[in-house]
N, C-alpha and C. Protein backbone atom coordinates (compact mmCIF):
# COMPACT_ATOMS: atom_id res chain seq x y z
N UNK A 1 -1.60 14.43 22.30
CA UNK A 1 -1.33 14.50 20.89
C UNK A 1 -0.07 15.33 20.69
N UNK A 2 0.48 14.93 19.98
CA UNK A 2 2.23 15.54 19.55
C UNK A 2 2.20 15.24 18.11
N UNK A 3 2.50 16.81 17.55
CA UNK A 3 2.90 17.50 16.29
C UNK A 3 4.30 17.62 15.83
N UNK A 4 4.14 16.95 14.88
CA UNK A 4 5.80 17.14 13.95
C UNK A 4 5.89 16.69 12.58
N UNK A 5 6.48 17.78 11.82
CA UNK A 5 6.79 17.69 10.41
C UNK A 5 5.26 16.81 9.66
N UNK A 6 3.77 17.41 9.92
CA UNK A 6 2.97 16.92 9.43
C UNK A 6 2.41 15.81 9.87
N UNK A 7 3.08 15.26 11.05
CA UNK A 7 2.43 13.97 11.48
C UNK A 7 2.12 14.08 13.15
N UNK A 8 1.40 13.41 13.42
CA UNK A 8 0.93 13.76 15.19
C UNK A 8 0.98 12.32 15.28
N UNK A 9 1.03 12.19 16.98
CA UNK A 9 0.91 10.86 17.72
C UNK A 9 -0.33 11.17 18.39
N UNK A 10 -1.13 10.35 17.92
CA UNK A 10 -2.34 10.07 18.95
C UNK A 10 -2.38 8.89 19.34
N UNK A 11 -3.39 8.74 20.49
CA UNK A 11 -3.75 7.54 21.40
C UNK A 11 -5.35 7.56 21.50
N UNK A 12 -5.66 6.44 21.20
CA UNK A 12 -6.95 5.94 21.16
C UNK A 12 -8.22 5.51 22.05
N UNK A 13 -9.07 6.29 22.58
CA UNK A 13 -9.15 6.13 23.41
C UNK A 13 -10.90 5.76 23.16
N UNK A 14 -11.22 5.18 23.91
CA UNK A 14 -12.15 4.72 23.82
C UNK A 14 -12.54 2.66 22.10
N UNK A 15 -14.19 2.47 22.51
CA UNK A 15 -14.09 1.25 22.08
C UNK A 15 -14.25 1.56 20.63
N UNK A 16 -15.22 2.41 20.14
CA UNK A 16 -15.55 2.58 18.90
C UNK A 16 -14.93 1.94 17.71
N UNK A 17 -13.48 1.56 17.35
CA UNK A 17 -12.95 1.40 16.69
C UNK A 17 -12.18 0.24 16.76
N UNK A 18 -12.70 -0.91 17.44
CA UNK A 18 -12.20 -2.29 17.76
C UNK A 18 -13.23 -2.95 16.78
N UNK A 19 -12.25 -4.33 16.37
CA UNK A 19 -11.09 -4.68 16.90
C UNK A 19 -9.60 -4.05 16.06
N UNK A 20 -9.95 -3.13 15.19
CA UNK A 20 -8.55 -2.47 14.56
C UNK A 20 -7.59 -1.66 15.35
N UNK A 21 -8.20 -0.86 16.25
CA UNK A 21 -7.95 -0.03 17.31
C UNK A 21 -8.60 -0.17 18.13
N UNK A 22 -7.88 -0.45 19.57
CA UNK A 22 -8.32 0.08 20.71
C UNK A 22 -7.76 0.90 21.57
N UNK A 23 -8.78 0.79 22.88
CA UNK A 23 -8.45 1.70 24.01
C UNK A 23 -6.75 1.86 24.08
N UNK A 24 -6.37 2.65 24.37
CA UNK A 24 -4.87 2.77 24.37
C UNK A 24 -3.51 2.51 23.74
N UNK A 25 -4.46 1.99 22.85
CA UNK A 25 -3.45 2.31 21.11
C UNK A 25 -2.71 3.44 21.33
N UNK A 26 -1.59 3.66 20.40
CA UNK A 26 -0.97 4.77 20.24
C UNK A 26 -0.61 4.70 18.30
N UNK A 27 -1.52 5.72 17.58
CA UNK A 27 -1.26 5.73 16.28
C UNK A 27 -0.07 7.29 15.90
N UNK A 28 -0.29 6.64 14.24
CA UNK A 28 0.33 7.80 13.86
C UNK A 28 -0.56 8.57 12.76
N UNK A 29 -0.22 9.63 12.89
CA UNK A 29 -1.73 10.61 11.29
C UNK A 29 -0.90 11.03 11.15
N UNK A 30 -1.42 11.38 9.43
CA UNK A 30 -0.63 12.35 8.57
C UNK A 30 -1.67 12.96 8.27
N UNK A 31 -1.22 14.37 9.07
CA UNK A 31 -2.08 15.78 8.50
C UNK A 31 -2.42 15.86 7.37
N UNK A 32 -3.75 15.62 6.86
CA UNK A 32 -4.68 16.23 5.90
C UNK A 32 -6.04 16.03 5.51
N UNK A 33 -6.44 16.93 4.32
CA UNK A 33 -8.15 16.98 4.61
C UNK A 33 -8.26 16.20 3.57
N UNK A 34 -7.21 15.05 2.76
CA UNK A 34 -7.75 14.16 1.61
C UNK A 34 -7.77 12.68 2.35
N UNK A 35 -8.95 12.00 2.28
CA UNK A 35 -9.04 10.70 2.97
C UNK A 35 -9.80 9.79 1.38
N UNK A 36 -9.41 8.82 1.10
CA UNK A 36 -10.42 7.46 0.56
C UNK A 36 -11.32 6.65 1.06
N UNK A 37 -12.07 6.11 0.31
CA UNK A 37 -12.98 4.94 1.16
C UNK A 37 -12.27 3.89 1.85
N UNK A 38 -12.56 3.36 3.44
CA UNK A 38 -11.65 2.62 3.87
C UNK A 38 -10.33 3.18 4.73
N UNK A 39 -10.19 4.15 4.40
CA UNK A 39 -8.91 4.87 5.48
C UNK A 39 -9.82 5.41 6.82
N UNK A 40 -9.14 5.29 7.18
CA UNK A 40 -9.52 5.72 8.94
C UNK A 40 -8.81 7.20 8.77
N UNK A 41 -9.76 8.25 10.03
CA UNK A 41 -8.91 9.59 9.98
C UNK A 41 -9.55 9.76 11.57
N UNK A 42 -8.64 11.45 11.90
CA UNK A 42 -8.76 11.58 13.12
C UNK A 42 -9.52 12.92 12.49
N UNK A 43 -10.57 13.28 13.11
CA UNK A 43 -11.06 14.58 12.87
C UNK A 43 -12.39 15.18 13.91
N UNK A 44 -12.56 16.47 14.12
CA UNK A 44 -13.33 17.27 15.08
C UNK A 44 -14.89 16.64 14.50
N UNK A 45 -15.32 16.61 15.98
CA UNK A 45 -16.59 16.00 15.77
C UNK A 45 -17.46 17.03 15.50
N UNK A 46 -18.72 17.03 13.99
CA UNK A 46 -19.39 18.24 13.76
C UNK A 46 -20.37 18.68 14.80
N UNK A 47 -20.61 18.41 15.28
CA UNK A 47 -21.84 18.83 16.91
C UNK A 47 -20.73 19.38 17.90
N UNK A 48 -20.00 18.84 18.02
CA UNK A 48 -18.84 18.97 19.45
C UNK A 48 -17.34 19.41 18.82
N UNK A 49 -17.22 20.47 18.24
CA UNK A 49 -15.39 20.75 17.81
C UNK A 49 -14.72 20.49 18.72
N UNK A 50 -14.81 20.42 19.62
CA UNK A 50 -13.75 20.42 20.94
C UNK A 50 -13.77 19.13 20.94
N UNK A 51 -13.85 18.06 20.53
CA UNK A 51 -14.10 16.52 20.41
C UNK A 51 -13.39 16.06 18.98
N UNK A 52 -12.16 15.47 19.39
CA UNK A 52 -11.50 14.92 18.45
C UNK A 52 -11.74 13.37 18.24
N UNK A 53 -12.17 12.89 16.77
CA UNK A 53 -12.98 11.08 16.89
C UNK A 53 -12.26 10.89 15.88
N UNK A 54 -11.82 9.38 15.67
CA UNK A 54 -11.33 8.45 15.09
C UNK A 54 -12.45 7.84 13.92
N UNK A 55 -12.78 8.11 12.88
CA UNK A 55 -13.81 6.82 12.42
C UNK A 55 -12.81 6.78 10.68
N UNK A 56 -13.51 5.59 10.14
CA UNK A 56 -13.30 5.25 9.17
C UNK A 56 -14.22 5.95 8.03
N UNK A 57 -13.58 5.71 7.14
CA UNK A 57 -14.46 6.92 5.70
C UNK A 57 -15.27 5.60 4.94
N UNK A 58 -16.49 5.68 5.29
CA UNK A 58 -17.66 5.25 4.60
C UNK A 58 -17.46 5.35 3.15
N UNK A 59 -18.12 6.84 2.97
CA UNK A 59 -18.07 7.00 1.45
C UNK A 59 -18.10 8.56 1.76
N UNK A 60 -17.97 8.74 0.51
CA UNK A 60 -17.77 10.42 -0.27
C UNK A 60 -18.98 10.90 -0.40
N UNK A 61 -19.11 12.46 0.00
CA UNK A 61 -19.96 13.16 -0.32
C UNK A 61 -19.47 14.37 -1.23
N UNK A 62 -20.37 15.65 -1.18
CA UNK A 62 -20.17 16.67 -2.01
C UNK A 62 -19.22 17.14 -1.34
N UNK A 63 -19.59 17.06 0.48
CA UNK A 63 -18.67 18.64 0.70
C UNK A 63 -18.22 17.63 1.72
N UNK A 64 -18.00 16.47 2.10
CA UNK A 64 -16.86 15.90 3.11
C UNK A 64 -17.40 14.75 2.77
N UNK A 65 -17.21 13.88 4.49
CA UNK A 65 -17.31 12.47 4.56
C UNK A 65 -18.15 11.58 5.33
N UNK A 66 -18.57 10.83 4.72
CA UNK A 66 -19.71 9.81 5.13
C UNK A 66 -18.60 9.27 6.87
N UNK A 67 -18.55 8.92 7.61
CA UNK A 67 -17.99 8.07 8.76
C UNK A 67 -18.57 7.04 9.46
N UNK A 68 -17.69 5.98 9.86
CA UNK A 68 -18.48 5.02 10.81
C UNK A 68 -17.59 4.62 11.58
N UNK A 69 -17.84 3.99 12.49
CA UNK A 69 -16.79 3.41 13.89
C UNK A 69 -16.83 1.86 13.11
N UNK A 70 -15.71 1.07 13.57
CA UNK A 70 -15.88 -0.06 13.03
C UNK A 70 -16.43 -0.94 14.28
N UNK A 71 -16.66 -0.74 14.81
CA UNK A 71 -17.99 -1.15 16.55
C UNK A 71 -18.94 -0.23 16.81
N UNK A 72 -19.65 -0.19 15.84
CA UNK A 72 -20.84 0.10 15.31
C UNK A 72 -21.82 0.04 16.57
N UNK A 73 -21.81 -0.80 16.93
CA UNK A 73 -22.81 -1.18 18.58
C UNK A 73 -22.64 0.30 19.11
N UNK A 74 -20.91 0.16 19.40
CA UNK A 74 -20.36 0.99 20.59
C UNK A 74 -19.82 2.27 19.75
N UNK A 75 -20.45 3.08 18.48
CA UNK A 75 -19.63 4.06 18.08
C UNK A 75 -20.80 5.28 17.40
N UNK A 76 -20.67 6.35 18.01
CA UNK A 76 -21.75 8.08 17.48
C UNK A 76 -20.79 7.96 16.09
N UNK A 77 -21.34 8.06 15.54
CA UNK A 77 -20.61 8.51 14.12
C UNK A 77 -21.55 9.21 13.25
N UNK A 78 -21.42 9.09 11.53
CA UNK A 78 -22.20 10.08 10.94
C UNK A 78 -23.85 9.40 10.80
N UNK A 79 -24.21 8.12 11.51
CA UNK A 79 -25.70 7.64 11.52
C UNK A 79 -25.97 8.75 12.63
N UNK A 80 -25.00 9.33 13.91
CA UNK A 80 -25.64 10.36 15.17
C UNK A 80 -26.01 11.64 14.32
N UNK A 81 -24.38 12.25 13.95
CA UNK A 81 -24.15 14.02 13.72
C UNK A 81 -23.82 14.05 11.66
N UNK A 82 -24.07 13.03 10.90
CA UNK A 82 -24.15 13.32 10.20
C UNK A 82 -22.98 13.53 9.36
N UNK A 83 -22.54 13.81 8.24
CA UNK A 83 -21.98 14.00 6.68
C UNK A 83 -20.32 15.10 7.84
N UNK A 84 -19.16 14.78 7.94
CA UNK A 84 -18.40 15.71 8.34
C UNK A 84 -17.36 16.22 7.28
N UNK A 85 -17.75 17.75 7.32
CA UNK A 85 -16.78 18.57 6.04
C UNK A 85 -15.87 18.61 6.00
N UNK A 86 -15.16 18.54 5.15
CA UNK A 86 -13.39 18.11 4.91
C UNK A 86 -12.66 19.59 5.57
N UNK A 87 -13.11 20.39 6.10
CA UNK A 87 -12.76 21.33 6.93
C UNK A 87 -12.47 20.81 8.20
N UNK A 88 -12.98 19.52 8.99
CA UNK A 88 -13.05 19.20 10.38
C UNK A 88 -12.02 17.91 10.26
N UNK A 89 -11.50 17.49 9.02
CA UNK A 89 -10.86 16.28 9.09
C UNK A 89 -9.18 16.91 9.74
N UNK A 90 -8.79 16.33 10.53
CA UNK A 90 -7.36 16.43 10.78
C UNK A 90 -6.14 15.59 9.87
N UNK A 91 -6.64 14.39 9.96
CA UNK A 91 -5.45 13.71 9.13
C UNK A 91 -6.23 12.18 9.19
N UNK A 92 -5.53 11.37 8.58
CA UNK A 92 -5.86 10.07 8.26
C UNK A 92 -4.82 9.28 9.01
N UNK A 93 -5.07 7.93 9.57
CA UNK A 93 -4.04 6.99 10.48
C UNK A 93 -3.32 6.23 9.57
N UNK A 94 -1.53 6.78 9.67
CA UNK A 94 -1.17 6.03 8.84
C UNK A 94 -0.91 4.04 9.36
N UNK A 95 -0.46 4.23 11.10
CA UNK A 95 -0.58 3.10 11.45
C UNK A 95 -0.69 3.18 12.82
N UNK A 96 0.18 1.90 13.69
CA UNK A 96 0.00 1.70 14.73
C UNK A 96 1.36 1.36 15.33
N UNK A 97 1.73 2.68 16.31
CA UNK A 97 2.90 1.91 16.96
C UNK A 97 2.68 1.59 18.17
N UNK A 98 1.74 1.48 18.87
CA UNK A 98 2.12 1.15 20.07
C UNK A 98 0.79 -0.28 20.90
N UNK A 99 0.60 -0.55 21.39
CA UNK A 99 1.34 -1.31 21.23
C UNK A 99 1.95 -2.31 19.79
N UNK A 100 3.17 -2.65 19.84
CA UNK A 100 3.15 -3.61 18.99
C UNK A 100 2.84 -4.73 18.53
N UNK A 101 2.52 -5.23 19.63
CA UNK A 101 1.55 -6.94 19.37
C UNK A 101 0.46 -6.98 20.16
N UNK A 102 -0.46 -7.23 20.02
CA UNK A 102 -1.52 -6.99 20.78
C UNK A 102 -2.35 -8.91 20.56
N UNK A 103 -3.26 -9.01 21.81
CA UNK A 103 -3.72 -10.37 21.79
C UNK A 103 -4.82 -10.16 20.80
């Protein structure tokens, strides 16, 4: 992960989030703790901080965000660890650069 002027490069790792993202994607986030329904974010997993996860924002709660993997089969999200507080969100994915075309 690489930090600059508010935005980081991450890479995707794992299935959870196919077919929008996969394994070895390389995205881009923009640092922050405001996400909508439907945006994807990168943020510390509430059971495991040391565990940075990718999911999409379900819905809104009081004090953070509902999450789900969009491979649901293959994804812990908030049905495992539950509601995550807008304290643990890192940023939201603005897109995808790498690869650029994918099958």
């Amino acid at each position: 992960m690489v930090s600059l002027f508010g935005m980081m490069a991450v890479k995707v790792e794992g299935s959870s989030m196919t077919p929008a993202y996969k394994n070895g994607d390389f995205v881009l986030v923009h640092k922050t703790k405001k996400a909508e329904i439907g945006q994807v974010v990168i943020c510390q997993r509430p059971d495991r901080p040391d565990l940075l996860i990718m999911k999409r924002v379900q819905s809104l709660t009081e004090n953070g965000y509902w999450l789900k993997g969009d491979n649901q089969e293959f994804s812990d999200d908030s049905r495992v660890f539950g509601e995550v507080e807008k304290n643990l969100i890192i940023g939201k994915v603005i897109f995808k650069y790498w690869p650029l075309f994918t099958n």
